[in-house]
Protein backbone atom coordinates (compact mmCIF):
# COMPACT_ATOMS: atom_id res chain seq x y z
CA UNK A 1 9.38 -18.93 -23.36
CA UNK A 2 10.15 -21.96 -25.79
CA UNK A 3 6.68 -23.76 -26.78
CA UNK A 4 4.60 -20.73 -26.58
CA UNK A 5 4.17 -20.70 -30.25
CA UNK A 6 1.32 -22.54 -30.41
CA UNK A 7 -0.89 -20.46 -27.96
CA UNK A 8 0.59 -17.65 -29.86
CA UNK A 9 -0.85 -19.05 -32.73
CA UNK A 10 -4.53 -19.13 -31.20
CA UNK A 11 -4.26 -15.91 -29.80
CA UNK A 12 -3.59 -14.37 -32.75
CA UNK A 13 -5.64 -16.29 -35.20
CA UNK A 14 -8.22 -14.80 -32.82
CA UNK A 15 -7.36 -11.40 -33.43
CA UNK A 16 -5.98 -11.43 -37.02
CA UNK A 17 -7.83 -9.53 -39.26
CA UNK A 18 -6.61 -11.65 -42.42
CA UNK A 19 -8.03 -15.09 -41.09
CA UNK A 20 -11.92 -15.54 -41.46
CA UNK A 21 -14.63 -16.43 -39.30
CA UNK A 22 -13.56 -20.38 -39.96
CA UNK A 23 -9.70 -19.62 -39.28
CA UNK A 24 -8.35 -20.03 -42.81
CA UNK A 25 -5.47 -18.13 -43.79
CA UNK A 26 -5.59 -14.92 -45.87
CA UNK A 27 -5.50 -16.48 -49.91
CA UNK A 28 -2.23 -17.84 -50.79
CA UNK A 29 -0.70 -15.44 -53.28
CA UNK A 30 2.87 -16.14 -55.51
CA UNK A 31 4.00 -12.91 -56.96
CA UNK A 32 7.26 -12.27 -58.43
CA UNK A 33 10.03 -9.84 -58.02
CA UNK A 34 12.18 -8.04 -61.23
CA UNK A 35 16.09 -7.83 -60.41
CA UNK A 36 16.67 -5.42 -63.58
CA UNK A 37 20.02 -5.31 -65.12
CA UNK A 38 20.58 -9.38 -63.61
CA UNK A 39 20.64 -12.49 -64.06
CA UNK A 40 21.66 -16.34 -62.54
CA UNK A 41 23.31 -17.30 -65.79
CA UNK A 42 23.90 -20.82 -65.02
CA UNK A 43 22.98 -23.33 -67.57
CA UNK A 44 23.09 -26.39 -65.30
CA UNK A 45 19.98 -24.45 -63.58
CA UNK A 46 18.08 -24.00 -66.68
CA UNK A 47 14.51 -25.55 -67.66
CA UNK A 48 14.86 -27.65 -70.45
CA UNK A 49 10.98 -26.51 -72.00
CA UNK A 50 11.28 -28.16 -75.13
CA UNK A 51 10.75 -31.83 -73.25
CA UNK A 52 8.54 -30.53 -70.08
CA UNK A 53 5.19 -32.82 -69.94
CA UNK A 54 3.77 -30.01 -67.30
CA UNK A 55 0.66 -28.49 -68.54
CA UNK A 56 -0.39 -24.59 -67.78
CA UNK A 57 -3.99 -24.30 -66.52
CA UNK A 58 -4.32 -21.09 -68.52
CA UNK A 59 -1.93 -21.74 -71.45
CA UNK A 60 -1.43 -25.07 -72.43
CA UNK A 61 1.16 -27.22 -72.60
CA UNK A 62 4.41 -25.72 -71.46
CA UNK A 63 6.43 -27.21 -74.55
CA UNK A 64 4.45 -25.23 -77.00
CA UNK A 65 6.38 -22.01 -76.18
CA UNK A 66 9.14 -22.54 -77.40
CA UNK A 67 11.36 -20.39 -79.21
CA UNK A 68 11.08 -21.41 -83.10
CA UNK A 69 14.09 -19.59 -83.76
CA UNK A 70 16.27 -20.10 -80.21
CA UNK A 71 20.17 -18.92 -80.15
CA UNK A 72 22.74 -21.07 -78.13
CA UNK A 73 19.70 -22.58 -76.12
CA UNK A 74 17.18 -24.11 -78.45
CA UNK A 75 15.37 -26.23 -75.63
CA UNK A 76 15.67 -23.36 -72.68
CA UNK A 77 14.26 -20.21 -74.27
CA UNK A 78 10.91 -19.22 -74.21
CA UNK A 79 9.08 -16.84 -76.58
CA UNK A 80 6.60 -14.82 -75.13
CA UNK A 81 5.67 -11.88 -72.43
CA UNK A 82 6.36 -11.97 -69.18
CA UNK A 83 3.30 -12.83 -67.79
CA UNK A 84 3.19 -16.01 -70.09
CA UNK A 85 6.81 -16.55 -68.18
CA UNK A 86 4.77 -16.52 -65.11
CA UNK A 87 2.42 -18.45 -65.96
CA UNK A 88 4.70 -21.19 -67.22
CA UNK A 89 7.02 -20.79 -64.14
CA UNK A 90 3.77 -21.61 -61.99
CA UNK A 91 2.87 -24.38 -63.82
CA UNK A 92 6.18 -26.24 -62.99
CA UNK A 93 7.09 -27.00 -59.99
CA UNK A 94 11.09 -27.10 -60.07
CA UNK A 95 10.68 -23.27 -61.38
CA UNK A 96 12.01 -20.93 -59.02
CA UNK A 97 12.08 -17.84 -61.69
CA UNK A 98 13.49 -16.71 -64.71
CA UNK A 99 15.98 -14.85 -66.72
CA UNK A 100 13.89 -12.50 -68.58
CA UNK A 101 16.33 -11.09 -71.85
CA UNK A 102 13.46 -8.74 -72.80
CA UNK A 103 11.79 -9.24 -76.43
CA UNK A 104 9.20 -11.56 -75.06
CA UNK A 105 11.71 -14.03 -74.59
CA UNK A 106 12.59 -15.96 -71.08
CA UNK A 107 14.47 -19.35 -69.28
CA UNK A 108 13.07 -20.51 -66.70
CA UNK A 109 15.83 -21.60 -63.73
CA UNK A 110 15.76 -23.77 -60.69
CA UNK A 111 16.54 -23.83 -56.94
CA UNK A 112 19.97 -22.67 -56.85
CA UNK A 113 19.28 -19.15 -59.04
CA UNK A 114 16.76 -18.28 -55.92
CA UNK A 115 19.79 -18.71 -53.49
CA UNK A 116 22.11 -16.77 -55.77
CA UNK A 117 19.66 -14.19 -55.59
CA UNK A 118 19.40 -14.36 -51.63
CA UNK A 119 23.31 -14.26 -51.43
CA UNK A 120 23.73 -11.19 -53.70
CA UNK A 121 25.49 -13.32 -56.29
CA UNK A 122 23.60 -12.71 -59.22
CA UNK A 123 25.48 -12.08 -62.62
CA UNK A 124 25.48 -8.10 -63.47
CA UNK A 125 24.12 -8.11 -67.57
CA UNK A 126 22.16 -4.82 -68.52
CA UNK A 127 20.00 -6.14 -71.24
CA UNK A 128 18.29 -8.56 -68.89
CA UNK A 129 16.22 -9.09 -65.64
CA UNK A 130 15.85 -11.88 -62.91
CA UNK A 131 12.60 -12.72 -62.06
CA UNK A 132 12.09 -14.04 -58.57
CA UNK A 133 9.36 -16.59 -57.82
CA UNK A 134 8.25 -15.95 -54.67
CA UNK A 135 6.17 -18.65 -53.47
CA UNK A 136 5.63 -19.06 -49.70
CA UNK A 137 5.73 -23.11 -50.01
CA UNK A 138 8.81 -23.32 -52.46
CA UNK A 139 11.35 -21.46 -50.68
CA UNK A 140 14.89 -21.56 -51.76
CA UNK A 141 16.64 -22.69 -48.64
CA UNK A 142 16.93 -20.67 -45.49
CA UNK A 143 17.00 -17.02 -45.74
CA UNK A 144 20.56 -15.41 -44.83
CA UNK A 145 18.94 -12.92 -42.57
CA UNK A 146 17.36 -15.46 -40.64
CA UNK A 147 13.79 -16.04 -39.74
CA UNK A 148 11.48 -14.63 -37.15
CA UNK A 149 8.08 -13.58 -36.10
CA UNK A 150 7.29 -10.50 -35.21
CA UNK A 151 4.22 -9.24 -33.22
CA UNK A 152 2.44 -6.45 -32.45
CA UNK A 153 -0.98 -5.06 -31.13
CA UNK A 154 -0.74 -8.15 -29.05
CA UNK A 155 -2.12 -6.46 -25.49
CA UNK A 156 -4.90 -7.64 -23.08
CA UNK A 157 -5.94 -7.59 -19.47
CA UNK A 158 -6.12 -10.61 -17.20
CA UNK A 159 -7.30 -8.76 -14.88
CA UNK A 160 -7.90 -5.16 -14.01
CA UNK A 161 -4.69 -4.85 -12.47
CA UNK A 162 -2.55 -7.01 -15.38
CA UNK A 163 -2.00 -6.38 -18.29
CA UNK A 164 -0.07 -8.61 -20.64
CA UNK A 165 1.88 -7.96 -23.40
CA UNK A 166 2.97 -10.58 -25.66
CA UNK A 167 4.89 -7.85 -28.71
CA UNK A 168 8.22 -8.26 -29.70
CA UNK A 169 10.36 -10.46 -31.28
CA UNK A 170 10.00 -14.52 -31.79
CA UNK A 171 13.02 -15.86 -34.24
CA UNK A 172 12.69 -19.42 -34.80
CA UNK A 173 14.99 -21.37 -32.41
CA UNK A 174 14.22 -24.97 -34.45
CA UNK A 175 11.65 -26.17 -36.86
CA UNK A 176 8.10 -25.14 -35.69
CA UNK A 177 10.21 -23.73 -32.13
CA UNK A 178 10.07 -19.69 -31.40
CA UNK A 179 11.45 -18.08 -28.69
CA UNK A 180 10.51 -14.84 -27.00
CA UNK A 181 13.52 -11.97 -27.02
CA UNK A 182 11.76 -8.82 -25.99
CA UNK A 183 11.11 -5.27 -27.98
């Protein structure tokens, strides 16, 4: 069943509970995930803050944060919680998350610390945490597990006698391509 996305797609925008009466989506929400006892650990991926010109809409400018008093990475670390981490790591877009080394202080990282993350290759340090952006427009690559759609509650009658069933399965076969393989 290869093209049937799309009038997947309008059957189930019609049924979906989290679009609206106009057929926008559900609000677009990044949230963050804490790895504890982790961390990427690469310095080529680090966020040099000290000379960022991106501005936070609820902080400031990005620059102003940090660390007075920084240890082997006076231009990386930044001194504050973790929702000011956040906050930063939203305001620019190359961030992908951050090592979070507790005391209010953080480094922001790039692409490749998301994929270490997705292969399990994370370093193993007690005192600190990764902090995965998750952000459903600034992936990090594709996922090793693969990607797929999955549906359910999808049931209706053509007729008296036939019902149709369109549950099950759909992984993505090529970009914007799913394909039907059952339960």
């Amino acid at each position: 069943m290869r093209g049937g996305y799309s009038g997947l797609a309008a059957v189930v925008a019609a049924q979906n509970p989290y679009y609206d009466a106009m057929g926008h989506t559900w609000g677009y929400n990044v949230t963050y995930l804490e790895v504890p006892g982790s961390k990427c650990g690469d310095p080529s991926q680090y966020i040099s803050v000290a000379f960022s010109t991106e501005v936070s809409p609820t902080n400031g400018p990005v620059n102003a944060f940090v660390c007075p008093e920084a240890g082997d990475l006076p231009n990386e670390e930044v001194c504050g919680s973790m929702d000011l981490c956040k906050d930063l790591c939203d305001a620019i877009p190359a961030c992908y998350g951050f090592d979070w080394m507790g005391e209010d202080k953080c480094i922001l990282v790039e692409k490749e610390c998301q994929e270490r993350l997705l292969r399990g290759q994370l370093l193993a340090e007690a005192s600190f945490s990764y902090v995965a952006k998750l952000d459903p427009d600034n992936r990090a690559g594709e996922c090793p597990l693969g990607e797929s759609i999955q549906v359910a509650g999808l049931e209706y009658n053509i007729d008296e006698a036939t019902e149709i069933s369109m549950n099950g399965e759909y992984p993505r076969i090529a970009e914007g391509e799913y394909e039907y393989r059952g339960k």
